[in-house]
N, C-alpha and C. Protein backbone atom coordinates (compact mmCIF):
# COMPACT_ATOMS: atom_id res chain seq x y z
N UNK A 1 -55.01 -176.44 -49.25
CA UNK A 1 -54.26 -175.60 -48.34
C UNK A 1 -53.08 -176.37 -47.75
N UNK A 2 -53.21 -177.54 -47.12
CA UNK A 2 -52.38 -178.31 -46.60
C UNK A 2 -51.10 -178.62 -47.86
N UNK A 3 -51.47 -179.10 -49.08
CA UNK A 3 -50.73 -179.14 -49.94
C UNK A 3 -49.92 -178.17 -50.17
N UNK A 4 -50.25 -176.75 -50.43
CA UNK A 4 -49.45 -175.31 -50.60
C UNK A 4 -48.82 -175.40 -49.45
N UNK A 5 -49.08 -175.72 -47.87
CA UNK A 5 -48.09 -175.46 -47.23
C UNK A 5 -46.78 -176.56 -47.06
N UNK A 6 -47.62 -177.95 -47.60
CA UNK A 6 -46.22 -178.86 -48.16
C UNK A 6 -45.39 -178.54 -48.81
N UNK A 7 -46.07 -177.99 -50.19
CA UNK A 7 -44.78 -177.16 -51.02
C UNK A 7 -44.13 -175.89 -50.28
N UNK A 8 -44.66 -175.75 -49.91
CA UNK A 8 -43.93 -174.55 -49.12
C UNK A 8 -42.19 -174.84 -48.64
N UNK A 9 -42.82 -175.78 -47.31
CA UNK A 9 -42.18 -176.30 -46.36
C UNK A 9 -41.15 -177.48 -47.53
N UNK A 10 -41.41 -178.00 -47.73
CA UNK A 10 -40.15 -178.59 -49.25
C UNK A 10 -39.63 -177.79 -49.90
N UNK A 11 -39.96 -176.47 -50.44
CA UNK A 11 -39.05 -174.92 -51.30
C UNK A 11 -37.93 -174.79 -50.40
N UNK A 12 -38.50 -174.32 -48.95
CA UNK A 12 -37.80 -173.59 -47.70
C UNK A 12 -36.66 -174.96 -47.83
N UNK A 13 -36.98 -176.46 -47.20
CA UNK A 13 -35.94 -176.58 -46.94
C UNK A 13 -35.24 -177.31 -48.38
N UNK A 14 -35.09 -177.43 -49.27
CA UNK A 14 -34.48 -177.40 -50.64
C UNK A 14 -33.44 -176.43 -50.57
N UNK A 15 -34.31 -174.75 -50.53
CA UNK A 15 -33.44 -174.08 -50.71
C UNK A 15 -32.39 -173.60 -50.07
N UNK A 16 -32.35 -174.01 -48.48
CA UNK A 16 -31.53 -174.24 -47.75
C UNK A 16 -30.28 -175.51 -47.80
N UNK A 17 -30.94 -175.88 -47.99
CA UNK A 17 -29.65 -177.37 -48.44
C UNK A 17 -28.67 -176.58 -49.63
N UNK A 18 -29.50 -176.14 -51.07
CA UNK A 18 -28.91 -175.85 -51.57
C UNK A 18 -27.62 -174.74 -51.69
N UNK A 19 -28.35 -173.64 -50.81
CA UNK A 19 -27.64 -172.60 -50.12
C UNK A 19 -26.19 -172.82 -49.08
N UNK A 20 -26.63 -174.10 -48.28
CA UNK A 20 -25.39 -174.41 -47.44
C UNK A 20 -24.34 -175.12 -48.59
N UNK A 21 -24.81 -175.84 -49.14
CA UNK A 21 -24.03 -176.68 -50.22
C UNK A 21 -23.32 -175.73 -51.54
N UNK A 22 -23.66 -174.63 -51.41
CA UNK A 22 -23.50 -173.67 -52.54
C UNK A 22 -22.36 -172.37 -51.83
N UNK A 23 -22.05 -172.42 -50.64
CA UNK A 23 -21.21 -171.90 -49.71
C UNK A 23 -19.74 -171.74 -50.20
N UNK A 24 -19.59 -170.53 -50.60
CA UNK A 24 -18.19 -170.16 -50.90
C UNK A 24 -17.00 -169.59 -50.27
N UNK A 25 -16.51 -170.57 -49.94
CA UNK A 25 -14.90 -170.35 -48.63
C UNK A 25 -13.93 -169.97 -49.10
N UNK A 26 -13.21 -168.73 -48.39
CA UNK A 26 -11.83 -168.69 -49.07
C UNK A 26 -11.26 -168.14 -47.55
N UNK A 27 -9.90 -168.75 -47.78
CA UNK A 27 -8.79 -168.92 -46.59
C UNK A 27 -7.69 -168.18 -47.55
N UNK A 28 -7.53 -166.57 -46.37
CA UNK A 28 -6.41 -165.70 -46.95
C UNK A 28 -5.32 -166.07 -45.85
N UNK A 29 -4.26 -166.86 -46.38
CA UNK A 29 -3.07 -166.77 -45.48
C UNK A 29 -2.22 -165.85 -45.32
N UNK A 30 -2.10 -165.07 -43.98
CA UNK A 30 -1.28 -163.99 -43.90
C UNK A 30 0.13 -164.01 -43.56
N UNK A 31 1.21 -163.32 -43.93
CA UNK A 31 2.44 -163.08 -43.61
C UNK A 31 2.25 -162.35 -42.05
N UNK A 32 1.66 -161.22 -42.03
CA UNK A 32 1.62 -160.51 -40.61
C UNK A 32 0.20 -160.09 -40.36
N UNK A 33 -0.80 -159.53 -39.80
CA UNK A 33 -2.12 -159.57 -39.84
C UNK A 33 -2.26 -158.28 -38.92
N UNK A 34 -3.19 -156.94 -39.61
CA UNK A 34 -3.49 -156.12 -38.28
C UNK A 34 -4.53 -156.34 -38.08
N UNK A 35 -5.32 -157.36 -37.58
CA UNK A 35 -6.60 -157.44 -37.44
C UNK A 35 -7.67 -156.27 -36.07
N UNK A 36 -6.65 -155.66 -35.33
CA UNK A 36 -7.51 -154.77 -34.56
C UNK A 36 -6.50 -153.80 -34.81
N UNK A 37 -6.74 -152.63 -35.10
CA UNK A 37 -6.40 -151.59 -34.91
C UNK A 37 -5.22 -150.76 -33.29
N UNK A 38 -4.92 -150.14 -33.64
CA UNK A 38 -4.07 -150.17 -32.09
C UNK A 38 -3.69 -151.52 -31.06
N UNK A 39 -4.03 -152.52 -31.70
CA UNK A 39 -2.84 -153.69 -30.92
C UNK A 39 -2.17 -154.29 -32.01
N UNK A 40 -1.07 -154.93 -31.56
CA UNK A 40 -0.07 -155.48 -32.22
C UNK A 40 -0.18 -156.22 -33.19
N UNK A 41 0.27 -156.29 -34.81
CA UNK A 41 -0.17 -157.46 -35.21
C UNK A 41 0.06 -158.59 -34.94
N UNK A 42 -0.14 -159.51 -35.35
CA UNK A 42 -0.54 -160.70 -35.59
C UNK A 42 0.58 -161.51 -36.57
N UNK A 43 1.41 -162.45 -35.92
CA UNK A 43 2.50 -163.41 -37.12
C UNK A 43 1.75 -163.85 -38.28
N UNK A 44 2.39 -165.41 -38.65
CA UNK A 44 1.41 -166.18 -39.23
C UNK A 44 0.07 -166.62 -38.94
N UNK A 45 -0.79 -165.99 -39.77
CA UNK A 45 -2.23 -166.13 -39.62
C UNK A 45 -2.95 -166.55 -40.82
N UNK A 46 -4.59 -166.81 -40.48
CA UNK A 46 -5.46 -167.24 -41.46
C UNK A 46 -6.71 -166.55 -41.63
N UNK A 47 -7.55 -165.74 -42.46
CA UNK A 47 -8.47 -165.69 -42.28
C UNK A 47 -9.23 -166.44 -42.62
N UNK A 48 -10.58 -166.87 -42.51
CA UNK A 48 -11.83 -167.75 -43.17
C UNK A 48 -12.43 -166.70 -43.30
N UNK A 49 -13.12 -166.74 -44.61
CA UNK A 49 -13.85 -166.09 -45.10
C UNK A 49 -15.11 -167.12 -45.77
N UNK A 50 -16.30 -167.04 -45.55
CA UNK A 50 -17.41 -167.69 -45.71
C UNK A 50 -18.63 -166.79 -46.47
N UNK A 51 -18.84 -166.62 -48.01
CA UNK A 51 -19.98 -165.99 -48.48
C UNK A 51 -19.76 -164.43 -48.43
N UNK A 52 -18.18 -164.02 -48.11
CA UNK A 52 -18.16 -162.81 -48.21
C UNK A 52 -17.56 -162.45 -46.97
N UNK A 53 -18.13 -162.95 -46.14
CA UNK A 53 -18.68 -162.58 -44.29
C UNK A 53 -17.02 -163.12 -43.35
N UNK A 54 -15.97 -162.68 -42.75
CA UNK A 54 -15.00 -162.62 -42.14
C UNK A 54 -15.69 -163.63 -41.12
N UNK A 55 -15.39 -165.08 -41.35
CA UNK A 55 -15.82 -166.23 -40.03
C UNK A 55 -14.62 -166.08 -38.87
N UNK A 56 -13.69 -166.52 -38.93
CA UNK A 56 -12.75 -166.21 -37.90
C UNK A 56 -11.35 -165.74 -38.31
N UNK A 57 -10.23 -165.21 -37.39
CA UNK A 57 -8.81 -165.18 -37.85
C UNK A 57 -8.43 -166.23 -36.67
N UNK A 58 -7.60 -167.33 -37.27
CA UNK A 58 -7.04 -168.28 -36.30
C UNK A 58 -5.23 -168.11 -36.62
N UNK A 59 -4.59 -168.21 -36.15
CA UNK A 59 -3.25 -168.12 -36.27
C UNK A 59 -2.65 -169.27 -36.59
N UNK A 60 -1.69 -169.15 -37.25
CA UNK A 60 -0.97 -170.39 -38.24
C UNK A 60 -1.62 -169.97 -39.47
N UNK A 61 -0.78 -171.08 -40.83
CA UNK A 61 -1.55 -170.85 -41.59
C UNK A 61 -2.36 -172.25 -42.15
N UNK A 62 -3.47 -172.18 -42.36
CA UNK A 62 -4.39 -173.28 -42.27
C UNK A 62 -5.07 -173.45 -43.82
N UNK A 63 -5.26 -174.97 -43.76
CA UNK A 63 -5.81 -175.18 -45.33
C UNK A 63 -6.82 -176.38 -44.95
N UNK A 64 -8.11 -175.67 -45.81
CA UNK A 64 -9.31 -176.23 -45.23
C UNK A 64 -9.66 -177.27 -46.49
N UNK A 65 -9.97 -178.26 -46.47
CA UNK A 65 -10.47 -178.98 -47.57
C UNK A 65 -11.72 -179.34 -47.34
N UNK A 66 -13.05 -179.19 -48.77
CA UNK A 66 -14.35 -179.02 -48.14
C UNK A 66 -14.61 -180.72 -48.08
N UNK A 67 -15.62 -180.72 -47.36
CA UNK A 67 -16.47 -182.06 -47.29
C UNK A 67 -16.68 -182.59 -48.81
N UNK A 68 -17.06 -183.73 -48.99
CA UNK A 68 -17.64 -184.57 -49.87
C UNK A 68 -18.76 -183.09 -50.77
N UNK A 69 -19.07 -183.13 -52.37
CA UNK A 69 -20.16 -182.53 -52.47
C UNK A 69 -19.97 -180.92 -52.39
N UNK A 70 -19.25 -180.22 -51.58
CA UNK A 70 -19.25 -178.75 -51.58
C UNK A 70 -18.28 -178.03 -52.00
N UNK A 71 -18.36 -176.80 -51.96
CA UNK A 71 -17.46 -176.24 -53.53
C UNK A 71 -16.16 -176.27 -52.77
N UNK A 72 -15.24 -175.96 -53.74
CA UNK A 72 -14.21 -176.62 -53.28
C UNK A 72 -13.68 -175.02 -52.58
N UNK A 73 -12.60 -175.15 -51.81
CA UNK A 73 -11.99 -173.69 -50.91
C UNK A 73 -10.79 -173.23 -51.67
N UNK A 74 -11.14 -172.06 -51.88
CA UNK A 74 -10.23 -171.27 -52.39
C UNK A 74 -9.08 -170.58 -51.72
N UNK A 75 -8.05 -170.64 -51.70
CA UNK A 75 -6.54 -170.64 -50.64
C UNK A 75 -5.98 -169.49 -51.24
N UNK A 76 -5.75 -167.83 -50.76
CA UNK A 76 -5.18 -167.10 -51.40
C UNK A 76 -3.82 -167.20 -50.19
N UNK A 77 -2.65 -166.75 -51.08
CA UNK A 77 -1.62 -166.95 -50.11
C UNK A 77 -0.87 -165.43 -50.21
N UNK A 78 -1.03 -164.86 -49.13
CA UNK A 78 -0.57 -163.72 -48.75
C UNK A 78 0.92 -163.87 -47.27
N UNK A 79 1.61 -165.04 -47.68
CA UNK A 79 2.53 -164.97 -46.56
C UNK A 79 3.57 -164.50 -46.68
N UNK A 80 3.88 -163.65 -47.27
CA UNK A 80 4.83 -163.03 -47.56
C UNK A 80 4.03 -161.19 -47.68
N UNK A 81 3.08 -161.09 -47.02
CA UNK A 81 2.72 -159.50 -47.25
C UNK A 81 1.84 -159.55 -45.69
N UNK A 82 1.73 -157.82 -45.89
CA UNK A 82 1.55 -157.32 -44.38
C UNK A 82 -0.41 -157.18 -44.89
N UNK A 83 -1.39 -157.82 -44.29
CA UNK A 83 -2.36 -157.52 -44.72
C UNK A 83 -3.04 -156.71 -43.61
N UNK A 84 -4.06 -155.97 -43.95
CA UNK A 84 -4.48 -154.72 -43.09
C UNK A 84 -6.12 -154.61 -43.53
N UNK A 85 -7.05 -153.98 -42.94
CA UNK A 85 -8.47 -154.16 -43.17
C UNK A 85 -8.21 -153.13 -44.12
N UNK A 86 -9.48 -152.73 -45.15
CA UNK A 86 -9.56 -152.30 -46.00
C UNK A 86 -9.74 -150.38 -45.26
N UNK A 87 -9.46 -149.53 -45.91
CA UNK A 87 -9.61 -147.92 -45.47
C UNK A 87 -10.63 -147.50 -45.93
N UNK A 88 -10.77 -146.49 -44.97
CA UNK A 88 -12.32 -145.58 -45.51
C UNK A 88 -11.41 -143.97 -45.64
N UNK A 89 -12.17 -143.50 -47.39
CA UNK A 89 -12.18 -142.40 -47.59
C UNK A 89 -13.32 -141.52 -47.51
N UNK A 90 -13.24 -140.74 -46.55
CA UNK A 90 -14.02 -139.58 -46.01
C UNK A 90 -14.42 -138.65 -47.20
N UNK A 91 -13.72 -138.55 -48.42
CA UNK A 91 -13.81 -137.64 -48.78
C UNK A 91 -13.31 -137.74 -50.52
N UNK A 92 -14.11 -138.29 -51.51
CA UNK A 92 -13.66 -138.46 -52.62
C UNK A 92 -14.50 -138.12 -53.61
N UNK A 93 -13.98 -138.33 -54.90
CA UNK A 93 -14.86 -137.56 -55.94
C UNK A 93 -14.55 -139.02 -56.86
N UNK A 94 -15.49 -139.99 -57.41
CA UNK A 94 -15.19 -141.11 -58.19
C UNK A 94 -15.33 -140.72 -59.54
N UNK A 95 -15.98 -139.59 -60.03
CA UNK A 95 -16.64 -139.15 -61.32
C UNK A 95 -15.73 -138.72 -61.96
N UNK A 96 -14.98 -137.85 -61.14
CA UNK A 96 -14.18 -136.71 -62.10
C UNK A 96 -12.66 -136.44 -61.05
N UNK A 97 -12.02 -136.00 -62.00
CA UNK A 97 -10.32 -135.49 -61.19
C UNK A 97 -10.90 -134.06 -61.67
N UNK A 98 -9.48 -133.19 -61.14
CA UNK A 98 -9.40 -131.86 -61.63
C UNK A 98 -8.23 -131.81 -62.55
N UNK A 99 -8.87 -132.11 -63.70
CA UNK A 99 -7.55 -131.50 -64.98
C UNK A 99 -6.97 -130.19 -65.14
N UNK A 100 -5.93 -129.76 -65.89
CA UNK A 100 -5.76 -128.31 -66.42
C UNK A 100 -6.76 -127.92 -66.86
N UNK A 101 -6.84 -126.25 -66.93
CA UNK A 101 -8.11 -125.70 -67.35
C UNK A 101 -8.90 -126.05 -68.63
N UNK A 102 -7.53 -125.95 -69.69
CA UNK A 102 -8.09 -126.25 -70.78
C UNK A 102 -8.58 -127.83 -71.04
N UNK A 103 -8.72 -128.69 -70.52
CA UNK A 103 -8.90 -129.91 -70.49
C UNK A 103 -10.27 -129.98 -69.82
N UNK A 104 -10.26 -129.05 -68.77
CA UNK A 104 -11.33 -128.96 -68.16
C UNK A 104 -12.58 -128.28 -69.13
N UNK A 105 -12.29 -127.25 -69.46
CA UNK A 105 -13.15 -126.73 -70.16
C UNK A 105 -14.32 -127.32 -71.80
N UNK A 106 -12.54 -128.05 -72.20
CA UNK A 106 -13.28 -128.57 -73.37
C UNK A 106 -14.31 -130.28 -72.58
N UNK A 107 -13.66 -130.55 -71.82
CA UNK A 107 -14.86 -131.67 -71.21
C UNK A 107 -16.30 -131.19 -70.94
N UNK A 108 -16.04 -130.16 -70.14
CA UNK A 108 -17.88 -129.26 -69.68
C UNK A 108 -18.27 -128.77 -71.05
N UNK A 109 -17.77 -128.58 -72.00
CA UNK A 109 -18.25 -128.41 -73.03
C UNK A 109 -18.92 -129.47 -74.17
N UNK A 110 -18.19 -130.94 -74.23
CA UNK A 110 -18.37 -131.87 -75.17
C UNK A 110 -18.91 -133.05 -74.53
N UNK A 111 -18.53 -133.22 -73.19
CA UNK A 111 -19.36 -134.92 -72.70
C UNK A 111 -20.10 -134.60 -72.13
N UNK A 112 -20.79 -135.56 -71.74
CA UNK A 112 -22.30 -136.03 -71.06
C UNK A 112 -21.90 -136.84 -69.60
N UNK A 113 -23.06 -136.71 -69.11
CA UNK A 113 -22.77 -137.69 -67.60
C UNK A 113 -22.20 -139.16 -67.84
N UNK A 114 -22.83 -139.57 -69.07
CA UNK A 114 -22.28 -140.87 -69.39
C UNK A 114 -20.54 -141.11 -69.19
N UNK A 115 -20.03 -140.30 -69.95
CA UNK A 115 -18.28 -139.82 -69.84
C UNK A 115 -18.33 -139.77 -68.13
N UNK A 116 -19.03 -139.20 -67.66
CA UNK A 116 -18.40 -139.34 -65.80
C UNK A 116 -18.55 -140.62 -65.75
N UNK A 117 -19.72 -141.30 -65.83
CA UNK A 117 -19.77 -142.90 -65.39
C UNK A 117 -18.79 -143.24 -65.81
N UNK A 118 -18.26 -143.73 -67.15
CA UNK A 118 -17.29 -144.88 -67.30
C UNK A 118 -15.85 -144.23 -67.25
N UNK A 119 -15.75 -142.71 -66.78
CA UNK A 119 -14.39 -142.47 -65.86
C UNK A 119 -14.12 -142.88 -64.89
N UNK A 120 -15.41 -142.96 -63.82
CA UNK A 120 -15.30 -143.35 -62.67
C UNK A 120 -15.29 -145.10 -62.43
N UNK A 121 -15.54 -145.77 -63.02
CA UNK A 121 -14.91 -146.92 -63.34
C UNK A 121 -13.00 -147.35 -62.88
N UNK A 122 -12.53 -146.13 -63.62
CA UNK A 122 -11.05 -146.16 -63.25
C UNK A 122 -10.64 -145.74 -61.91
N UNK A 123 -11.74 -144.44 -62.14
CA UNK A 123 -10.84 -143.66 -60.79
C UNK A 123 -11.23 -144.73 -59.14
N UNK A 124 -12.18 -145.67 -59.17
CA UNK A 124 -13.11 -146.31 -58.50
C UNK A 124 -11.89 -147.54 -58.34
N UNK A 125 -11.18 -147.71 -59.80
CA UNK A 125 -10.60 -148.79 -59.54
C UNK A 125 -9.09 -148.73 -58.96
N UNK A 126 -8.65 -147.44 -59.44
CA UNK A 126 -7.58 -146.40 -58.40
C UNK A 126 -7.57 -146.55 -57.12
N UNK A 127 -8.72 -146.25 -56.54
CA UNK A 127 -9.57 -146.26 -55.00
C UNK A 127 -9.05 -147.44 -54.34
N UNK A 128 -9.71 -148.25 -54.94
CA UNK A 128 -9.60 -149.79 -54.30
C UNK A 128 -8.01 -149.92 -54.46
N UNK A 129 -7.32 -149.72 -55.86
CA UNK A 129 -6.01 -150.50 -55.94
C UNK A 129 -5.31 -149.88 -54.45
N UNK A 130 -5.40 -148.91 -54.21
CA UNK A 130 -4.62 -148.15 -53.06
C UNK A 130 -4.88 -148.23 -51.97
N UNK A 131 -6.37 -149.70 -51.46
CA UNK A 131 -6.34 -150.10 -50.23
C UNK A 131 -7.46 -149.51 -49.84
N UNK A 132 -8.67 -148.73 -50.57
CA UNK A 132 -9.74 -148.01 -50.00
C UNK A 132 -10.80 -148.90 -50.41
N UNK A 133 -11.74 -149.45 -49.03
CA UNK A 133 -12.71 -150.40 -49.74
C UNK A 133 -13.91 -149.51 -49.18
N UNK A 134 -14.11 -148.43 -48.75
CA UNK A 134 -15.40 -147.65 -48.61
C UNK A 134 -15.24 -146.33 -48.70
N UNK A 135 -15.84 -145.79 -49.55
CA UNK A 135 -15.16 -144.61 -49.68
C UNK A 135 -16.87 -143.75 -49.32
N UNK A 136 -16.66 -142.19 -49.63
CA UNK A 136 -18.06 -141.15 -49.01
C UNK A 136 -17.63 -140.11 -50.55
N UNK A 137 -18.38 -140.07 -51.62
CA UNK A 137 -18.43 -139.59 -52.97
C UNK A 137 -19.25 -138.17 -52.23
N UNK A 138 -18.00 -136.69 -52.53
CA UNK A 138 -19.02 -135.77 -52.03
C UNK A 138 -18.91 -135.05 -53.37
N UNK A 139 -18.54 -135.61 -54.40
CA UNK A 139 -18.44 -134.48 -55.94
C UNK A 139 -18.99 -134.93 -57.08
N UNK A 140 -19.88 -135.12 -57.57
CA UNK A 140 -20.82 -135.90 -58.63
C UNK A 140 -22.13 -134.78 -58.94
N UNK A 141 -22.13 -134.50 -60.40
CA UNK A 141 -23.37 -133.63 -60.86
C UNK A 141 -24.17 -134.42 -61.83
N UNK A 142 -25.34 -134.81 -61.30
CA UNK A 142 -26.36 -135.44 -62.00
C UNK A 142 -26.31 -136.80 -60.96
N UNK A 143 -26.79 -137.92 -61.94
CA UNK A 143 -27.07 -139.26 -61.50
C UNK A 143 -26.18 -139.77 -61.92
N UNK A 144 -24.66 -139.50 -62.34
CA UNK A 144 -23.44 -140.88 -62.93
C UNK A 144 -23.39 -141.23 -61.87
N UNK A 145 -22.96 -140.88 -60.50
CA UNK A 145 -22.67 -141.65 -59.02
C UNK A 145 -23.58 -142.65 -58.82
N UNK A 146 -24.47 -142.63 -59.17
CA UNK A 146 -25.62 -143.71 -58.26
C UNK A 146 -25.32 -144.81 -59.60
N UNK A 147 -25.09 -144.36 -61.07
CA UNK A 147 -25.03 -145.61 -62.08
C UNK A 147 -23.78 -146.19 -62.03
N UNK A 148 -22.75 -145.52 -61.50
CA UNK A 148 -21.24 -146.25 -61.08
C UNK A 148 -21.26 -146.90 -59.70
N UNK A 149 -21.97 -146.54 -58.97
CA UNK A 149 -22.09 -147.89 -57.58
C UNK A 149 -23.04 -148.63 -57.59
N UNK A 150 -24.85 -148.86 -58.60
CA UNK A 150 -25.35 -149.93 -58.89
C UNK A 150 -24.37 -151.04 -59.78
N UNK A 151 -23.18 -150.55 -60.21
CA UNK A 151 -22.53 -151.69 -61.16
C UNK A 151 -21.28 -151.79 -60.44
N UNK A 152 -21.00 -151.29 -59.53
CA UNK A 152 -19.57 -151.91 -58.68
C UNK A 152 -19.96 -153.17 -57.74
């Protein structure tokens, strides 16, 4: 028993070391920054970004070099553009557009849900190119929606 909880207690902290050491940073340098909504932006700025997760915006633009051992930081340079949080669409359809009739027709006639999935691939990637990083899918028949956002 004592042994299992040695290994235990050696997994836990292993996999923590490895986890901090495995930490992926990226520093977006901004030209102008709206980081809150209804106040002013922001000049030259920086974000840190840590594992995904928005760590701080500090102003200036800043370049982090990692410690000894950890992955190295990735520096995107946006100083020359106006950066803005990502938009939410209330109201989209990722599966399908509305074509002319006849376009329409011969589709409900010849594809399968599969054809919605790997349309919505594009239209998904449309979405995003135009600044929408959450969108609310209210037009999808069958299960292609749920197989186009397990793979986004």
């Amino acid at each position: 028993m004592l042994f299992r909880f040695a290994t235990f207690i050696y997994c836990s902290i292993t996999l923590c070391v490895v986890n901090a050491a495995a930490q992926q940073r990226v520093v977006v340098q901004c030209g102008r920054l709206l980081a809150v909504p209804g106040e002013e932006p922001m000049g030259n700025s920086s974000i840190v970004i840590v594992d995904g997760v928005i760590e701080r915006v500090v102003p200036g633009h800043i370049f982090m070099d990692p410690a000894p051992g950890q992955t190295p930081t990735r520096h995107v340079n946006l100083r020359n553009s106006y950066v803005l949080p990502g938009f939410i669409d209330c109201h989209t359809h990722l599966t399908h557009e509305l074509p002319p009739m006849s376009i329409r027709l011969r589709r409900t006639l010849t594809e399968t849900m599969a054809h919605s999935a790997i349309d919505g691939t594009v239209y998904a990637e449309r979405t995003l190119m135009a600044g929408f990083t959450t969108v609310r899918n209210v037009g999808s028949f069958g299960t292609d929606i749920y197989a186009l956002r397990d793979r986004i």
